[in-house]
ModelCIF file with pLDDT and N, C-alpha, C, O atoms, coordinates in Angstrom:
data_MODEL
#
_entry.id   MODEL 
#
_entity.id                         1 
_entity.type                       polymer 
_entity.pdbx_number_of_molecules   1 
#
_entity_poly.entity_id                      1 
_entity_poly.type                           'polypeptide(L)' 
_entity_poly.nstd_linkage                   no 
_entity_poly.nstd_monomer                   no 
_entity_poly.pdbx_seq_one_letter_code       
;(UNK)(UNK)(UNK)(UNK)(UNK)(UNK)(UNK)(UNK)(UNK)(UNK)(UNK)(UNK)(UNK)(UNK)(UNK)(UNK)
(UNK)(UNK)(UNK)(UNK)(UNK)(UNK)(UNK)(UNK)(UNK)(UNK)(UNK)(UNK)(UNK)(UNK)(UNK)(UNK)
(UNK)(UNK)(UNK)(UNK)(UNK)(UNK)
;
_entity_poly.pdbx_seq_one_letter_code_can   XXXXXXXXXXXXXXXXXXXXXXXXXXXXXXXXXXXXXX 
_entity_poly.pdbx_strand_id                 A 
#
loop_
_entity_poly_seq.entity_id 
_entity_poly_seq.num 
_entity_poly_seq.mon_id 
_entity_poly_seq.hetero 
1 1  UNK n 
1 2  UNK n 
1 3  UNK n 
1 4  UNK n 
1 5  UNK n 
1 6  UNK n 
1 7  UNK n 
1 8  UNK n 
1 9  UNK n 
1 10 UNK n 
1 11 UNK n 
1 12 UNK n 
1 13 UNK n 
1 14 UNK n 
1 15 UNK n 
1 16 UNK n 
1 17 UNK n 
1 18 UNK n 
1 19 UNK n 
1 20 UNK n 
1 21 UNK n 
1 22 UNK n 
1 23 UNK n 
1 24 UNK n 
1 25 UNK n 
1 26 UNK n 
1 27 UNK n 
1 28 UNK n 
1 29 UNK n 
1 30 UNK n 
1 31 UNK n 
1 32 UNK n 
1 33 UNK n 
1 34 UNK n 
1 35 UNK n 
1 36 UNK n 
1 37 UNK n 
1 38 UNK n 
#
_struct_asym.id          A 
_struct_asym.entity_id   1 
#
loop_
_ma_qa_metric.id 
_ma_qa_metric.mode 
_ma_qa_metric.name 
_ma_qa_metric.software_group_id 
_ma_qa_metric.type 
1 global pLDDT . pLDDT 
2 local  pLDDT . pLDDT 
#
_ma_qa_metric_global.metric_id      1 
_ma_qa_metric_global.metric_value   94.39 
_ma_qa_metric_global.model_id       1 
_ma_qa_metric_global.ordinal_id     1 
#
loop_
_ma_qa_metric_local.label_asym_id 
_ma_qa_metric_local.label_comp_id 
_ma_qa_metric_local.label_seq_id 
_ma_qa_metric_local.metric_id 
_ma_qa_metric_local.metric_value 
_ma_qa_metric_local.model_id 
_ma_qa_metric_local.ordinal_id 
A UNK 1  2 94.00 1 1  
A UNK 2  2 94.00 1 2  
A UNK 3  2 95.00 1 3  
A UNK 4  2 96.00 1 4  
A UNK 5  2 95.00 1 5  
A UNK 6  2 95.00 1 6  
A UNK 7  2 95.00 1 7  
A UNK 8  2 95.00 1 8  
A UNK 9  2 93.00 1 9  
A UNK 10 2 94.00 1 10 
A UNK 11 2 95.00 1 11 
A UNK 12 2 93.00 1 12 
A UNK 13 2 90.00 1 13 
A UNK 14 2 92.00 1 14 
A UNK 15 2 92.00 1 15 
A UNK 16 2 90.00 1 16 
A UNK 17 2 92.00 1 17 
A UNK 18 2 91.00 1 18 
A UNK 19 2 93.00 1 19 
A UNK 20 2 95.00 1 20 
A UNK 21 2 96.00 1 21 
A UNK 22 2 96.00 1 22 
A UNK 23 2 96.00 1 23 
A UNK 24 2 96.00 1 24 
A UNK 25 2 97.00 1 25 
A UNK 26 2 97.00 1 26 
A UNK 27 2 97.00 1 27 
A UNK 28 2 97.00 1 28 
A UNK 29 2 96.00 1 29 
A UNK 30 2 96.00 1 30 
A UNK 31 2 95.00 1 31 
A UNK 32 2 94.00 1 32 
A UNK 33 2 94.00 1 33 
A UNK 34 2 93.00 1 34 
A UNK 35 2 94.00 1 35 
A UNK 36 2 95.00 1 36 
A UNK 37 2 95.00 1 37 
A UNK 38 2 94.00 1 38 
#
loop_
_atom_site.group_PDB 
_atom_site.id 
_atom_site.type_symbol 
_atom_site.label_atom_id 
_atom_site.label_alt_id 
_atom_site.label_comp_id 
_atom_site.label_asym_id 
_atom_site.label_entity_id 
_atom_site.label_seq_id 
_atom_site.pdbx_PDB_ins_code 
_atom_site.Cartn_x 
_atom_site.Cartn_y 
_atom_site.Cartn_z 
_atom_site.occupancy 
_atom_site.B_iso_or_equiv 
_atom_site.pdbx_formal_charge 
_atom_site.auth_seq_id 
_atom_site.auth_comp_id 
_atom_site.auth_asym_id 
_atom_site.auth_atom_id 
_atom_site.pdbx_PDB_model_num 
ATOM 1   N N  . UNK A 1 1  ? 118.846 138.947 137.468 1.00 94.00 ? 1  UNK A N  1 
ATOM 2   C CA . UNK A 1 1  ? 118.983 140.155 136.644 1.00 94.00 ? 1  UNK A CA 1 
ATOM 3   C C  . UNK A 1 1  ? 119.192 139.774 135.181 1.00 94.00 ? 1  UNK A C  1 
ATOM 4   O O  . UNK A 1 1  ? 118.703 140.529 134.341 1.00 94.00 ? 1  UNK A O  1 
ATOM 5   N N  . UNK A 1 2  ? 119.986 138.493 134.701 1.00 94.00 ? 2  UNK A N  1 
ATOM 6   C CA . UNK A 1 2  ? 120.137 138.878 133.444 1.00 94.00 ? 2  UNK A CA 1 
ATOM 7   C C  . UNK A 1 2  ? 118.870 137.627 132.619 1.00 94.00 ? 2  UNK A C  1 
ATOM 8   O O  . UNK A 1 2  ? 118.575 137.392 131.448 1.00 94.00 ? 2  UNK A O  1 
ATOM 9   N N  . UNK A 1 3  ? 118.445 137.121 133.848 1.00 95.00 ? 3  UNK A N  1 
ATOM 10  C CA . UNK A 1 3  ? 116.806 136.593 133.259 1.00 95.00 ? 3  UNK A CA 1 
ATOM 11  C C  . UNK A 1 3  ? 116.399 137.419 132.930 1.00 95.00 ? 3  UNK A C  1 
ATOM 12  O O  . UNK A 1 3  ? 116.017 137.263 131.770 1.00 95.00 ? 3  UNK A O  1 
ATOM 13  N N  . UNK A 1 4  ? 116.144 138.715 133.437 1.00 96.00 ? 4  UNK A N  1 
ATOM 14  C CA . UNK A 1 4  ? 115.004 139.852 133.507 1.00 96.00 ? 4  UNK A CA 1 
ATOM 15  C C  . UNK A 1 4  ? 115.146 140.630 131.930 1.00 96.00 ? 4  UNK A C  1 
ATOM 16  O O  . UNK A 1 4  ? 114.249 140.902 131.133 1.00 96.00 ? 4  UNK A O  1 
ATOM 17  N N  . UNK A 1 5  ? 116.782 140.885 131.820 1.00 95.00 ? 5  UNK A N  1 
ATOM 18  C CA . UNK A 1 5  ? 117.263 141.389 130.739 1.00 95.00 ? 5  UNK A CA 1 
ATOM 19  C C  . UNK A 1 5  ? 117.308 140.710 129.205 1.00 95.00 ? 5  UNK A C  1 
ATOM 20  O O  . UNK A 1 5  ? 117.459 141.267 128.118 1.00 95.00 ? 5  UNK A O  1 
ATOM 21  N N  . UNK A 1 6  ? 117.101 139.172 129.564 1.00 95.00 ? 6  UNK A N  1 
ATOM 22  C CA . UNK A 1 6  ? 116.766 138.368 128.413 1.00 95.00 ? 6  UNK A CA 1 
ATOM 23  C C  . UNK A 1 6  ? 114.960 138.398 127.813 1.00 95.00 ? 6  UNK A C  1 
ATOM 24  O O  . UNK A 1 6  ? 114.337 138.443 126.753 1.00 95.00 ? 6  UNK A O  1 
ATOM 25  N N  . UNK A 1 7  ? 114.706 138.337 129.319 1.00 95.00 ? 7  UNK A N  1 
ATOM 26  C CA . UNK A 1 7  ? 113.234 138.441 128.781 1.00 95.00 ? 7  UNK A CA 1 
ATOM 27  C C  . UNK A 1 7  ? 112.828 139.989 128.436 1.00 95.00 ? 7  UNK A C  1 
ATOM 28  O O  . UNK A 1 7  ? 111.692 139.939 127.965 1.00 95.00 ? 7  UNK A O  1 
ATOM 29  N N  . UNK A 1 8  ? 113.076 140.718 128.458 1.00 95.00 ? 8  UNK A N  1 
ATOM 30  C CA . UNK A 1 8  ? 113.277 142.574 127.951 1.00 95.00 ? 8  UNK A CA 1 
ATOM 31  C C  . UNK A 1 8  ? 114.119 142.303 126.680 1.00 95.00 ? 8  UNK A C  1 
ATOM 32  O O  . UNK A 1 8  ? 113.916 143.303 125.992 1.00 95.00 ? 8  UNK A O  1 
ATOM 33  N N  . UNK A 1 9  ? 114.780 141.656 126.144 1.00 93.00 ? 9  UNK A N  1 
ATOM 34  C CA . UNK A 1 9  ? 115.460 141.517 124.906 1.00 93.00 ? 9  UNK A CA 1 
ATOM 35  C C  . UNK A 1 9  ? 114.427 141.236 123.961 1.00 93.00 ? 9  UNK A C  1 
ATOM 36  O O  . UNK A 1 9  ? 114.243 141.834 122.901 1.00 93.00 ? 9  UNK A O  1 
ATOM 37  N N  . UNK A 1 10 ? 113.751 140.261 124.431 1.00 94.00 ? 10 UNK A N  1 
ATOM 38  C CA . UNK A 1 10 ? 112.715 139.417 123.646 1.00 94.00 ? 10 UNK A CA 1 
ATOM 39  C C  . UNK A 1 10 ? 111.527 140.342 123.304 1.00 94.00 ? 10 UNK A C  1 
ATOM 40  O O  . UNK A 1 10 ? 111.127 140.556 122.159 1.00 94.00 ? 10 UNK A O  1 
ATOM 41  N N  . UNK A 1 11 ? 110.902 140.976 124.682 1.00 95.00 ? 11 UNK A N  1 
ATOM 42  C CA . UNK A 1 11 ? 109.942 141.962 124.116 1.00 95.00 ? 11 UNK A CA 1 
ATOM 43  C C  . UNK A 1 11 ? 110.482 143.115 123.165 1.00 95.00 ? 11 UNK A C  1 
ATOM 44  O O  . UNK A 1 11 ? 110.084 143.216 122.005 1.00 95.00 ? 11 UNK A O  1 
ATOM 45  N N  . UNK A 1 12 ? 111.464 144.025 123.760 1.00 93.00 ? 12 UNK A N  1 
ATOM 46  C CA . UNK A 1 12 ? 112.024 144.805 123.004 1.00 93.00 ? 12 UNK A CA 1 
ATOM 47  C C  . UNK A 1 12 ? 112.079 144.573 121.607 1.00 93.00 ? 12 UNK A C  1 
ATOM 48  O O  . UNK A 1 12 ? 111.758 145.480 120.840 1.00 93.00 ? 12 UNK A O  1 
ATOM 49  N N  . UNK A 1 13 ? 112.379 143.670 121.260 1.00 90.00 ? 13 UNK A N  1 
ATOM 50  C CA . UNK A 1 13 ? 112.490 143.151 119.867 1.00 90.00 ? 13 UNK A CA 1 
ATOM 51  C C  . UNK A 1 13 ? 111.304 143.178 118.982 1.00 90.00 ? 13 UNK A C  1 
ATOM 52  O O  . UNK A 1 13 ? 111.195 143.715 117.880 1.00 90.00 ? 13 UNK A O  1 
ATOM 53  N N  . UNK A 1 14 ? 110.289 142.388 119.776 1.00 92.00 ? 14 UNK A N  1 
ATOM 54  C CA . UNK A 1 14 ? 109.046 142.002 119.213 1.00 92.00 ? 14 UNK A CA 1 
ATOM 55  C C  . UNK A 1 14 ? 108.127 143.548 119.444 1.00 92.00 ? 14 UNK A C  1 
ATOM 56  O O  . UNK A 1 14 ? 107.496 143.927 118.458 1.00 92.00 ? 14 UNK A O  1 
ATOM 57  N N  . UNK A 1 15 ? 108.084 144.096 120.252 1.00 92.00 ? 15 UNK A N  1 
ATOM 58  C CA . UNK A 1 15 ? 107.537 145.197 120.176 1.00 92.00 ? 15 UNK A CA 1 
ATOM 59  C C  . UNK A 1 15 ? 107.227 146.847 120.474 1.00 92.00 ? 15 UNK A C  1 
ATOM 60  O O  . UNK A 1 15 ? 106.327 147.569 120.904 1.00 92.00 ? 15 UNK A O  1 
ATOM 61  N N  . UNK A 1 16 ? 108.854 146.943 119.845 1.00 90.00 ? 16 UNK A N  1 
ATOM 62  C CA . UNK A 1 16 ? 109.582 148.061 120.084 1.00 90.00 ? 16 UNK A CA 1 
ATOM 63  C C  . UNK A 1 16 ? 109.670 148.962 121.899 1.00 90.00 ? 16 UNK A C  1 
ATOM 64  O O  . UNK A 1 16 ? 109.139 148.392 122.852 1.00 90.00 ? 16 UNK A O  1 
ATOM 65  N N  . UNK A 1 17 ? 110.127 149.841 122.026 1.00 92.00 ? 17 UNK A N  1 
ATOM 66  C CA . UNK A 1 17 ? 110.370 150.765 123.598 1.00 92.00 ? 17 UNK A CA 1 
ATOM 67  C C  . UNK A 1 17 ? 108.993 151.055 123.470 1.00 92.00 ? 17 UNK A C  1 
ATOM 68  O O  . UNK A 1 17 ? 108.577 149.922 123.714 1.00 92.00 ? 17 UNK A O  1 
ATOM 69  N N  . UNK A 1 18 ? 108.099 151.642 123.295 1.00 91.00 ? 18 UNK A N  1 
ATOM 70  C CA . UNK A 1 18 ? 107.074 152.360 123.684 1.00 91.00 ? 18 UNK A CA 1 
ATOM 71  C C  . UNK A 1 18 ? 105.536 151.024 123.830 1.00 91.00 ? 18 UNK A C  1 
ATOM 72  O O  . UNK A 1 18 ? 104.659 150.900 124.686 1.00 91.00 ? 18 UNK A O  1 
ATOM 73  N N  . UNK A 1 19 ? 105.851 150.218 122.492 1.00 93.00 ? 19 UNK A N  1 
ATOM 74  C CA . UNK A 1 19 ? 104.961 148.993 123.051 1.00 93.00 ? 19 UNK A CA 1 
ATOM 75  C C  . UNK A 1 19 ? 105.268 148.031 124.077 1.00 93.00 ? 19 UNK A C  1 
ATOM 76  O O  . UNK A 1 19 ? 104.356 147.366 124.567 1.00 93.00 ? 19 UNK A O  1 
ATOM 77  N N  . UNK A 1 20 ? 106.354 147.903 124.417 1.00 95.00 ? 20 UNK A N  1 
ATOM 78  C CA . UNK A 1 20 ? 106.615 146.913 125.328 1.00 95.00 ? 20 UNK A CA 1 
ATOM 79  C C  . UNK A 1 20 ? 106.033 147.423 126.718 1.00 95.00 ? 20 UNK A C  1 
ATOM 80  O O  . UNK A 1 20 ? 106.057 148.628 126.965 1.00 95.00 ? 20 UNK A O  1 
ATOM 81  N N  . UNK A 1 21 ? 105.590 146.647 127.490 1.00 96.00 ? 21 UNK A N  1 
ATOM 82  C CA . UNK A 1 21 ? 105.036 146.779 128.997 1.00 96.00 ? 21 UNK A CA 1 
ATOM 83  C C  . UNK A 1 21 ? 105.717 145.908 130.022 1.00 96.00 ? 21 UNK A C  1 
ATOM 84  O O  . UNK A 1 21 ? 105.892 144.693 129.925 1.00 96.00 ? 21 UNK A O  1 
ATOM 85  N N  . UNK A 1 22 ? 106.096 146.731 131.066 1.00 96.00 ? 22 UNK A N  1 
ATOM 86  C CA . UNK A 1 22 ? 106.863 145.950 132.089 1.00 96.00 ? 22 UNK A CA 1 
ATOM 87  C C  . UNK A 1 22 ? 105.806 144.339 132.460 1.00 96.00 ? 22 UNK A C  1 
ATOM 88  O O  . UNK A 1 22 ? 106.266 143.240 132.769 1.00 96.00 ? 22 UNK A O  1 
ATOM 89  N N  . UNK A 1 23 ? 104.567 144.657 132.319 1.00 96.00 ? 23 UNK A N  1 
ATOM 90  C CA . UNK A 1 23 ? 104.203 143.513 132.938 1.00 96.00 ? 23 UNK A CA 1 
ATOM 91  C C  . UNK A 1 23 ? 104.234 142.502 132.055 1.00 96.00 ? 23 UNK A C  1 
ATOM 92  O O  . UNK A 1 23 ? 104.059 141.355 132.466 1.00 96.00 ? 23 UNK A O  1 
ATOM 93  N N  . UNK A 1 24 ? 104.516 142.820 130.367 1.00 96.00 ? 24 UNK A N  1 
ATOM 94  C CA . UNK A 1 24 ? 104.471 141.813 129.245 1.00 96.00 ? 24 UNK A CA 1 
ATOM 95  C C  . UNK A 1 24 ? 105.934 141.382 129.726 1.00 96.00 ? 24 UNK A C  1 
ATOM 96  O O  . UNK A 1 24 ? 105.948 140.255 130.221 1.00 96.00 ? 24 UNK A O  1 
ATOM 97  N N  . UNK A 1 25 ? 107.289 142.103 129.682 1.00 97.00 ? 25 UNK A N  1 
ATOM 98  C CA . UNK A 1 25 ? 108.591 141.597 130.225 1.00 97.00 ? 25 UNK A CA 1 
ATOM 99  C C  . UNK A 1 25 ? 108.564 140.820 131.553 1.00 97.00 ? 25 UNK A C  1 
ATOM 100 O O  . UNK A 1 25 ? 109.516 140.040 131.581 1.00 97.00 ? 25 UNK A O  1 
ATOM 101 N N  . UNK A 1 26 ? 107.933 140.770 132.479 1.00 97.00 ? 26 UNK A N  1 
ATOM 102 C CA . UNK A 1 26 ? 107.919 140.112 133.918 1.00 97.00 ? 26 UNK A CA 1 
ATOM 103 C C  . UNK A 1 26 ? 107.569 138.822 133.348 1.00 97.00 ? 26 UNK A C  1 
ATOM 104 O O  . UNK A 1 26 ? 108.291 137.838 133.506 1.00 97.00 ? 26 UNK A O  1 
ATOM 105 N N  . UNK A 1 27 ? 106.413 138.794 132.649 1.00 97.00 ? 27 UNK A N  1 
ATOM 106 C CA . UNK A 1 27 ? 105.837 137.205 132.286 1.00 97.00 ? 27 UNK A CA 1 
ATOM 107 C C  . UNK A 1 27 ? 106.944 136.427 131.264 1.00 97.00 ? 27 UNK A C  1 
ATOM 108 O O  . UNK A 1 27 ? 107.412 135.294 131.375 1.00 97.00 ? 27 UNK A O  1 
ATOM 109 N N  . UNK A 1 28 ? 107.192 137.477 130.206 1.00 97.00 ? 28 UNK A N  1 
ATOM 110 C CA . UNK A 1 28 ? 108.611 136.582 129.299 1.00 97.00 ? 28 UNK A CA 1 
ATOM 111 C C  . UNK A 1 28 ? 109.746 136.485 129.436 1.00 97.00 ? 28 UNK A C  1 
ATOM 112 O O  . UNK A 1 28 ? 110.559 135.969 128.669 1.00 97.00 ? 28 UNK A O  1 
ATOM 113 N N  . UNK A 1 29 ? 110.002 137.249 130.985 1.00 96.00 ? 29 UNK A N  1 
ATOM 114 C CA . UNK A 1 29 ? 111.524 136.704 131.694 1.00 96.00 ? 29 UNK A CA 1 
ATOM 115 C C  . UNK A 1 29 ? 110.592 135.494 133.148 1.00 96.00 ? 29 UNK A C  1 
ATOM 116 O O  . UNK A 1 29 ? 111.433 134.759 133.666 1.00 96.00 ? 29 UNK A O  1 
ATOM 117 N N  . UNK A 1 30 ? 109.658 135.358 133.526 1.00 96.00 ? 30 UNK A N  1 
ATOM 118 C CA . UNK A 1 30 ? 109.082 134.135 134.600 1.00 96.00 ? 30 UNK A CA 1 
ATOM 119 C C  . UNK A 1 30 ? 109.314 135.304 135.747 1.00 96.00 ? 30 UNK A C  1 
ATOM 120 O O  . UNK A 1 30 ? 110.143 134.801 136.505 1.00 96.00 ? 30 UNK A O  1 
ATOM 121 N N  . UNK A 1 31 ? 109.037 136.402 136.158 1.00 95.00 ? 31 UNK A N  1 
ATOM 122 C CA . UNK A 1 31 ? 109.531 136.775 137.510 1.00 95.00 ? 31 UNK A CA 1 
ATOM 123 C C  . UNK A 1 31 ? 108.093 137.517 137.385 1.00 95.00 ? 31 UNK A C  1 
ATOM 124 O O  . UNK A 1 31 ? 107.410 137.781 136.395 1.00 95.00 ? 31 UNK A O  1 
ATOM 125 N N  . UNK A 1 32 ? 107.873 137.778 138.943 1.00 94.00 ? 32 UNK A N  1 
ATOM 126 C CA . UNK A 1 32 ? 106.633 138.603 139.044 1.00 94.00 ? 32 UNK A CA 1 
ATOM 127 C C  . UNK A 1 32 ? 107.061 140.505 139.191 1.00 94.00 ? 32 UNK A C  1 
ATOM 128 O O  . UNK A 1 32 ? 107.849 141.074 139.946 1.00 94.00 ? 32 UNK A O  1 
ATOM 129 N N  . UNK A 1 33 ? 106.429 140.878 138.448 1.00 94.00 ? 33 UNK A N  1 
ATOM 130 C CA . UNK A 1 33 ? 106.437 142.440 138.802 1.00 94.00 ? 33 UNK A CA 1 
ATOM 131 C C  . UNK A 1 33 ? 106.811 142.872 139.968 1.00 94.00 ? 33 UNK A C  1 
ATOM 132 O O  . UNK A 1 33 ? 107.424 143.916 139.743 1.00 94.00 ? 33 UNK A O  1 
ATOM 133 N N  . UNK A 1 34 ? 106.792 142.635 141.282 1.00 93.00 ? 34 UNK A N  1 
ATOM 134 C CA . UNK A 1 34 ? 107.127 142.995 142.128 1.00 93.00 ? 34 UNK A CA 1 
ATOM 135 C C  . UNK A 1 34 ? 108.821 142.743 142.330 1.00 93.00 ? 34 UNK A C  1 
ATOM 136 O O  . UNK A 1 34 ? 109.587 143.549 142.857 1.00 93.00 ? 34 UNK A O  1 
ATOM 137 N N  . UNK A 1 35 ? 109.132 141.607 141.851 1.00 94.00 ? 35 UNK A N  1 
ATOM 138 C CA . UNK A 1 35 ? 110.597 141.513 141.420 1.00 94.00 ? 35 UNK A CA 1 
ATOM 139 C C  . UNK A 1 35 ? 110.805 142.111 139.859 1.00 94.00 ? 35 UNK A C  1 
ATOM 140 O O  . UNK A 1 35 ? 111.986 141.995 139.531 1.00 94.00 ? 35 UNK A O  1 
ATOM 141 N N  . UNK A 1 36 ? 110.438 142.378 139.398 1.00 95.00 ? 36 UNK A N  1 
ATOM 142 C CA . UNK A 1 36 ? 111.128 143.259 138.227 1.00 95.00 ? 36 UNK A CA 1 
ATOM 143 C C  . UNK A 1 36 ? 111.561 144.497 138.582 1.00 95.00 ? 36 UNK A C  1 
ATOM 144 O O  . UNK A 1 36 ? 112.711 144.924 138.476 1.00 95.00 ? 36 UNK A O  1 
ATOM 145 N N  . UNK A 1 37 ? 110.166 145.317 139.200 1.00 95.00 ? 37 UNK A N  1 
ATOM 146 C CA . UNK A 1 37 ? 110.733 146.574 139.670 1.00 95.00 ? 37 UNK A CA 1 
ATOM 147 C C  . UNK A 1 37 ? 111.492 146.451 141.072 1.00 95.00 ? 37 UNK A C  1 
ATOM 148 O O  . UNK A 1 37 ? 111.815 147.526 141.578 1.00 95.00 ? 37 UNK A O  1 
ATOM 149 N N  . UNK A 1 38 ? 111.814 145.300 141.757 1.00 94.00 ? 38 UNK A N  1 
ATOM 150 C CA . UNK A 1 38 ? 112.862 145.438 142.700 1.00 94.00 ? 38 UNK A CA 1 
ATOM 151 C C  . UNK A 1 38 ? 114.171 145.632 141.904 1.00 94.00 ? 38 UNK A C  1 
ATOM 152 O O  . UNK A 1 38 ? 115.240 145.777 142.498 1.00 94.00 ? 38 UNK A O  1 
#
């Protein structure tokens, strides 16, 4: 979880709430989508 939340820090940052995409956060925290949205 707080991989997931580091790598969501990073996008968030770089490209605000509405640009960021769960599947851009899955790849810059290392977890696959299917574990993100678990």
């Amino acid at each position: 979880r707080a991989q997931i939340l580091s790598g969501a820090a990073t996008v968030f940052a770089a490209d605000g709430y509405e640009g960021a995409s769960m599947a851009r956060i899955a790849s810059v925290a290392g977890v696959s989508k299917g574990t993100l949205y678990n």
